[in-house]
N, C-alpha and C. Protein backbone atom coordinates (compact mmCIF):
# COMPACT_ATOMS: atom_id res chain seq x y z
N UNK A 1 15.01 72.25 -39.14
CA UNK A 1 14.66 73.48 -38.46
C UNK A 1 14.06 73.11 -37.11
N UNK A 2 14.14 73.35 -35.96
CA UNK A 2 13.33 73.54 -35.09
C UNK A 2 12.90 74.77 -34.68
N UNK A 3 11.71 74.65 -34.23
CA UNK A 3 10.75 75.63 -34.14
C UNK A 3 10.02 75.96 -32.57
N UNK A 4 10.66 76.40 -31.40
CA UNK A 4 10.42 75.64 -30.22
C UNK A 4 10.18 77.27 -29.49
N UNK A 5 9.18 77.64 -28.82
CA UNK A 5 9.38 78.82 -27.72
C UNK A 5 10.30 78.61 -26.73
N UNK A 6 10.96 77.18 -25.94
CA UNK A 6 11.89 77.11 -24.77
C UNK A 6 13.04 76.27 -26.09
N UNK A 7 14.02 77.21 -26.27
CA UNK A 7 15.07 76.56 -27.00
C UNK A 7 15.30 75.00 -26.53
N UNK A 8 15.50 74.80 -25.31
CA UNK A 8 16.16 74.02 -24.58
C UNK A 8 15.18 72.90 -24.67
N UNK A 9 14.03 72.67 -25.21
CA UNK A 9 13.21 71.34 -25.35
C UNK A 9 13.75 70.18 -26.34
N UNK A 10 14.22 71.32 -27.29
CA UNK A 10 13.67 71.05 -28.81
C UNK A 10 15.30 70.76 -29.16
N UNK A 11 15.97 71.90 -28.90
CA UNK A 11 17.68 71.46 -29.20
C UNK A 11 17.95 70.51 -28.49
N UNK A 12 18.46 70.08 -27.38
CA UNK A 12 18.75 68.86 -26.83
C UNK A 12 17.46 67.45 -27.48
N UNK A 13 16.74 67.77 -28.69
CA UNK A 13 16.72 66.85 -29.47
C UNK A 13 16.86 66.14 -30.28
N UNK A 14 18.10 67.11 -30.61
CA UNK A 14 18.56 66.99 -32.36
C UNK A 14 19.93 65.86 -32.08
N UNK A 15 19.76 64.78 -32.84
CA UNK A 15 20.10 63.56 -32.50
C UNK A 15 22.17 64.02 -33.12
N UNK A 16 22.75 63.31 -32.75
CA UNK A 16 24.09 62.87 -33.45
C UNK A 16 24.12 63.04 -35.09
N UNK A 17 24.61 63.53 -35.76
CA UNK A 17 24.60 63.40 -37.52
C UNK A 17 23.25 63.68 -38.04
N UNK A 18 22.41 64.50 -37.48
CA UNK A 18 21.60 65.76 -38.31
C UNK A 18 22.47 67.12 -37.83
N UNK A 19 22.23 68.04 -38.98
CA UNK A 19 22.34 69.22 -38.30
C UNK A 19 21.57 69.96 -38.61
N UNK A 20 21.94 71.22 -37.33
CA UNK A 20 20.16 71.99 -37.32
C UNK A 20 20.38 72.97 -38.23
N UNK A 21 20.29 73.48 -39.00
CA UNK A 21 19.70 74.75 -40.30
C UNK A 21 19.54 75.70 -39.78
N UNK A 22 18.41 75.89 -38.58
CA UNK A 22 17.28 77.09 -38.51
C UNK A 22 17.32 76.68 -37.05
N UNK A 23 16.84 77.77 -36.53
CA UNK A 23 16.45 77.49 -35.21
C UNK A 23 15.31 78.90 -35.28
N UNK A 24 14.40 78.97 -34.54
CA UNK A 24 13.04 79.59 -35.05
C UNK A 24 12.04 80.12 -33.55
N UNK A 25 11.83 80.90 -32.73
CA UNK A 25 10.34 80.62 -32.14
C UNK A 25 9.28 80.59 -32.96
N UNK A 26 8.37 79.78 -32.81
CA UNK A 26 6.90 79.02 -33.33
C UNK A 26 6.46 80.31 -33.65
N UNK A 27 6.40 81.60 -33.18
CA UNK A 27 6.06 82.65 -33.54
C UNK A 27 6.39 83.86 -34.17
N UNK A 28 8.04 83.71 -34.50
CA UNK A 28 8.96 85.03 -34.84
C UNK A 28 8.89 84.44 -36.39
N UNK A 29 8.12 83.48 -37.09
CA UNK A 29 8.69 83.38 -38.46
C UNK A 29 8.99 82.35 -39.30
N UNK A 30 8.59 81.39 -38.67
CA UNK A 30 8.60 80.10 -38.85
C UNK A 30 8.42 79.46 -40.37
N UNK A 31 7.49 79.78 -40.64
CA UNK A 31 6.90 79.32 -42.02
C UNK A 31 7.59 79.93 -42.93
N UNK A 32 8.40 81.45 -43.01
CA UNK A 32 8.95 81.82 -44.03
C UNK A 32 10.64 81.38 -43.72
N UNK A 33 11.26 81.19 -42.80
CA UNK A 33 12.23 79.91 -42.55
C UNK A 33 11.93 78.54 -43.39
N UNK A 34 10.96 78.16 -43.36
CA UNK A 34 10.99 77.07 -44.01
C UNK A 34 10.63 77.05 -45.22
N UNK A 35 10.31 78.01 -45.42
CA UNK A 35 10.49 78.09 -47.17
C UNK A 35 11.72 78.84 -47.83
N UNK A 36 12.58 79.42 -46.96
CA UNK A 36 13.91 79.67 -47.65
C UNK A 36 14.91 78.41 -46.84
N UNK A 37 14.64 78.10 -46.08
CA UNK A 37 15.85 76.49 -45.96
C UNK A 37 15.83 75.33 -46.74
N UNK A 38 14.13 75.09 -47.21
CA UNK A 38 13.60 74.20 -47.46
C UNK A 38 14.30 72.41 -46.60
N UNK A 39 13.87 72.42 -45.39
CA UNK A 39 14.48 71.45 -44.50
C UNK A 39 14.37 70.37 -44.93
N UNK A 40 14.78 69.19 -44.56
CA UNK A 40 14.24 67.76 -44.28
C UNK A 40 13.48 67.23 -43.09
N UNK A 41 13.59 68.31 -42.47
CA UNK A 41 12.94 67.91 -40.74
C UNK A 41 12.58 69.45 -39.92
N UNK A 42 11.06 68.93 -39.90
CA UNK A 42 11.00 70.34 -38.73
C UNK A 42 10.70 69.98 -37.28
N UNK A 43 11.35 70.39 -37.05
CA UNK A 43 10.67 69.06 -35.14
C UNK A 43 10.29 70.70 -34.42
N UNK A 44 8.86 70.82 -34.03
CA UNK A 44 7.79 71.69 -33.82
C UNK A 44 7.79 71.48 -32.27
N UNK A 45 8.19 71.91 -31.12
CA UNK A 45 7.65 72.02 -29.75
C UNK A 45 6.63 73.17 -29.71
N UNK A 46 5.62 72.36 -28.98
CA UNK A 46 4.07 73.14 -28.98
C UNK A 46 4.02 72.78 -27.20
N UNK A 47 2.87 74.01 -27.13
CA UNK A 47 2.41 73.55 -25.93
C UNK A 47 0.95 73.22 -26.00
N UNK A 48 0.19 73.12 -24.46
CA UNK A 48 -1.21 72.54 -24.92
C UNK A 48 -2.17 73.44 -25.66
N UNK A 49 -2.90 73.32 -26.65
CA UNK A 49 -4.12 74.21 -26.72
C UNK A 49 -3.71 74.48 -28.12
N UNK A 50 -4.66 75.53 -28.63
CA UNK A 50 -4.98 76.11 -29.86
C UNK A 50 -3.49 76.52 -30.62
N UNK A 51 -2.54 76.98 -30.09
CA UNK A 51 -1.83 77.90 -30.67
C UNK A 51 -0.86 76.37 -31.22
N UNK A 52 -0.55 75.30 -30.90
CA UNK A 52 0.37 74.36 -31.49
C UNK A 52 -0.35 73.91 -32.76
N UNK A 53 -2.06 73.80 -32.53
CA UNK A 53 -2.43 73.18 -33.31
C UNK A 53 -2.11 74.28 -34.83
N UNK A 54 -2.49 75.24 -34.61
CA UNK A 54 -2.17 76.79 -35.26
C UNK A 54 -1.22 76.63 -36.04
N UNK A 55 0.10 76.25 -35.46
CA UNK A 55 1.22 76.43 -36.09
C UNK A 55 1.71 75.23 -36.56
N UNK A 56 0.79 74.07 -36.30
CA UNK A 56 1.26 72.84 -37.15
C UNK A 56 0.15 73.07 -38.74
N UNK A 57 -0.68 73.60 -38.68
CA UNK A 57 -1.70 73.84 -39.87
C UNK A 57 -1.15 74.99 -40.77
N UNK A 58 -0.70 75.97 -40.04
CA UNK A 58 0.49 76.96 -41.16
C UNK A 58 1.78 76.31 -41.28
N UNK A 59 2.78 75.73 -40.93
CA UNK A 59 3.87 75.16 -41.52
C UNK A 59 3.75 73.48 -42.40
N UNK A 60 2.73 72.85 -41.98
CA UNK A 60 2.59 71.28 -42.65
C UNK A 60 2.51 71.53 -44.49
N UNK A 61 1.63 72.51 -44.41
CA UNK A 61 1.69 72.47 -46.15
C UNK A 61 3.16 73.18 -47.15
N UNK A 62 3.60 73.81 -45.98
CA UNK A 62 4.37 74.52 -46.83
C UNK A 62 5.78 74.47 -47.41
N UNK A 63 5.89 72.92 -47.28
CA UNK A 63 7.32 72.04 -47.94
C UNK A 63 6.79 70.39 -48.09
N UNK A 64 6.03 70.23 -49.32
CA UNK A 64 6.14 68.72 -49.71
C UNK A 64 7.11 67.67 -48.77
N UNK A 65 8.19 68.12 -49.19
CA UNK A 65 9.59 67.34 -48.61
C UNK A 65 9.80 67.52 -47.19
N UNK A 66 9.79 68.25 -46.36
CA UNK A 66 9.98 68.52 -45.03
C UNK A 66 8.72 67.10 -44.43
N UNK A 67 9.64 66.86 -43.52
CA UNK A 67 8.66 65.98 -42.26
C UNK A 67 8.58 66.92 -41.16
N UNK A 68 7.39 66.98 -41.03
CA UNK A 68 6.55 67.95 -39.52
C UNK A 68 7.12 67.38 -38.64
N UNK A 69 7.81 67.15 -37.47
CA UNK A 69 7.52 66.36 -36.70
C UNK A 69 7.25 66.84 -34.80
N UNK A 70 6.18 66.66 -34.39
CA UNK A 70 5.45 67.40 -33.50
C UNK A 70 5.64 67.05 -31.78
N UNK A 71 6.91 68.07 -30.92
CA UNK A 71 6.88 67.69 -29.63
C UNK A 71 5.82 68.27 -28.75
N UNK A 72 5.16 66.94 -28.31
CA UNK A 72 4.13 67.54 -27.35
C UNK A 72 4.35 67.53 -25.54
N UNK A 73 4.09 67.76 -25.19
CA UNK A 73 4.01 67.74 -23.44
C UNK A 73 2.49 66.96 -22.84
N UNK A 74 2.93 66.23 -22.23
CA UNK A 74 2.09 65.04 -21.61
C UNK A 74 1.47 63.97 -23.04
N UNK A 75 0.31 63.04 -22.35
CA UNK A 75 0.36 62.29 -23.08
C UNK A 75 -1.03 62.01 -23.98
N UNK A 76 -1.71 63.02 -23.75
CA UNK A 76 -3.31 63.35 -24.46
C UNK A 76 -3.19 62.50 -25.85
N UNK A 77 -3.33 61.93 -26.22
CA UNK A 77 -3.98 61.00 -27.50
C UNK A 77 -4.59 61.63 -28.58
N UNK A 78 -5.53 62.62 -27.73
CA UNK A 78 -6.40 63.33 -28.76
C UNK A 78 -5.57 64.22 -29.36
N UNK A 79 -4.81 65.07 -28.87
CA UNK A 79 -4.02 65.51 -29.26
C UNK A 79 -3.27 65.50 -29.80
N UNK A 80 -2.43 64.33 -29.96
CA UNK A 80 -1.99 63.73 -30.65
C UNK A 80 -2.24 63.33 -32.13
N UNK A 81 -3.47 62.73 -32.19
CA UNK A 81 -4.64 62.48 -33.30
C UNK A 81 -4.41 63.59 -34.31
N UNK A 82 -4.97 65.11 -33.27
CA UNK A 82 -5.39 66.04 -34.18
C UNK A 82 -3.98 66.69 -34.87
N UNK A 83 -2.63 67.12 -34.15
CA UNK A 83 -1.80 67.16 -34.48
C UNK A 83 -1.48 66.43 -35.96
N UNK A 84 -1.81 64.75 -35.89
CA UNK A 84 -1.46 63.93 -37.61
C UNK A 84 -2.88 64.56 -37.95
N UNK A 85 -3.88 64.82 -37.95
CA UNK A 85 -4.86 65.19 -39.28
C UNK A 85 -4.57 66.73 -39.63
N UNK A 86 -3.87 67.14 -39.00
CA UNK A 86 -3.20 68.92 -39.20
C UNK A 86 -2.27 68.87 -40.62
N UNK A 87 -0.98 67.51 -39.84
CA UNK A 87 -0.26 67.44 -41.22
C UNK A 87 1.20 66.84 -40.63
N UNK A 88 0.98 66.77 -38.94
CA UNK A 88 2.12 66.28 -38.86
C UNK A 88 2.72 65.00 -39.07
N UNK A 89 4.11 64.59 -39.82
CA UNK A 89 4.32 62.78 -39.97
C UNK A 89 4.62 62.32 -38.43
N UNK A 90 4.67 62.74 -37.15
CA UNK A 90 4.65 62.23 -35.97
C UNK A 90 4.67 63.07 -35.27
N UNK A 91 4.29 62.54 -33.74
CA UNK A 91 4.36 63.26 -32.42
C UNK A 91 4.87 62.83 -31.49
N UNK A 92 5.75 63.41 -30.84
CA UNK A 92 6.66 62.65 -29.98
C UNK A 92 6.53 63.31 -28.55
N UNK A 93 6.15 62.47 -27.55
CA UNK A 93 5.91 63.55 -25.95
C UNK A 93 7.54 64.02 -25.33
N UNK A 94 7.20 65.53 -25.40
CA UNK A 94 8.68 66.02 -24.45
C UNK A 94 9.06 65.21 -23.05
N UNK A 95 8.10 64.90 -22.52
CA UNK A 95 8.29 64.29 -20.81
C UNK A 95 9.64 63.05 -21.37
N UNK A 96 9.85 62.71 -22.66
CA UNK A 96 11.04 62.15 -22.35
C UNK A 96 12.64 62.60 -22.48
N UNK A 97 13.71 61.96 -21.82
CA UNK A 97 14.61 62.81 -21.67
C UNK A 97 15.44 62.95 -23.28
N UNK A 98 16.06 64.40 -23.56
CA UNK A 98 16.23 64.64 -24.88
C UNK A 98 17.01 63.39 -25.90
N UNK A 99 18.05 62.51 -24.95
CA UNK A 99 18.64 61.60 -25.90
C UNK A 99 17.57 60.25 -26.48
N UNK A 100 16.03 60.36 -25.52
CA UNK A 100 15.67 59.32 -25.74
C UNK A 100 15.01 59.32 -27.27
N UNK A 101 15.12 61.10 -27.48
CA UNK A 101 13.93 61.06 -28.04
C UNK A 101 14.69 61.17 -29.86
């Protein structure tokens, strides 16, 4: 599933031989998407501040099996940090270009 407010971050991340399920804004519904897809991968574009952290703390619990995995913008650490004690299994910074990532 990705879960992204700018489609265009998050899709031009989805590598060769996954395919995407769901496609979602972080805010239209997210969490009940992922409990009727039940994914293998949610790759989460957030932006800075409260509301990413928000929506990585309502979707992390709510599929054992799903990997969180969290695009951030720039390269804050802390942020990063708090993002894995939320629930995500990684964080990956958008500033790189989509095939790198």
């Amino acid at each position: 599933i990705v879960a992204d407010d700018f489609e265009s971050t998050a899709v031009g991340a989805i590598p060769a031989g996954f395919t995407r399920t769901g496609e979602i804004g972080v805010e239209d519904g997210a969490p009940e998407l992922v409990q009727r897809l039940d994914p293998d991968v949610i790759l989460l574009a957030v932006g800075d501040g409260t509301d990413g952290q928000e929506a990585v703390r309502r979707l992390a619990p709510i599929s054992e099996r799903a990997k969180l995995l969290v695009l951030i913008r720039g390269g804050d650490p802390d942020l990063a940090l708090q993002m894995i004690r939320l629930g995500a299994r990684g964080v990956i910074q958008k500033r790189k270009a989509p095939d790198e990532l």
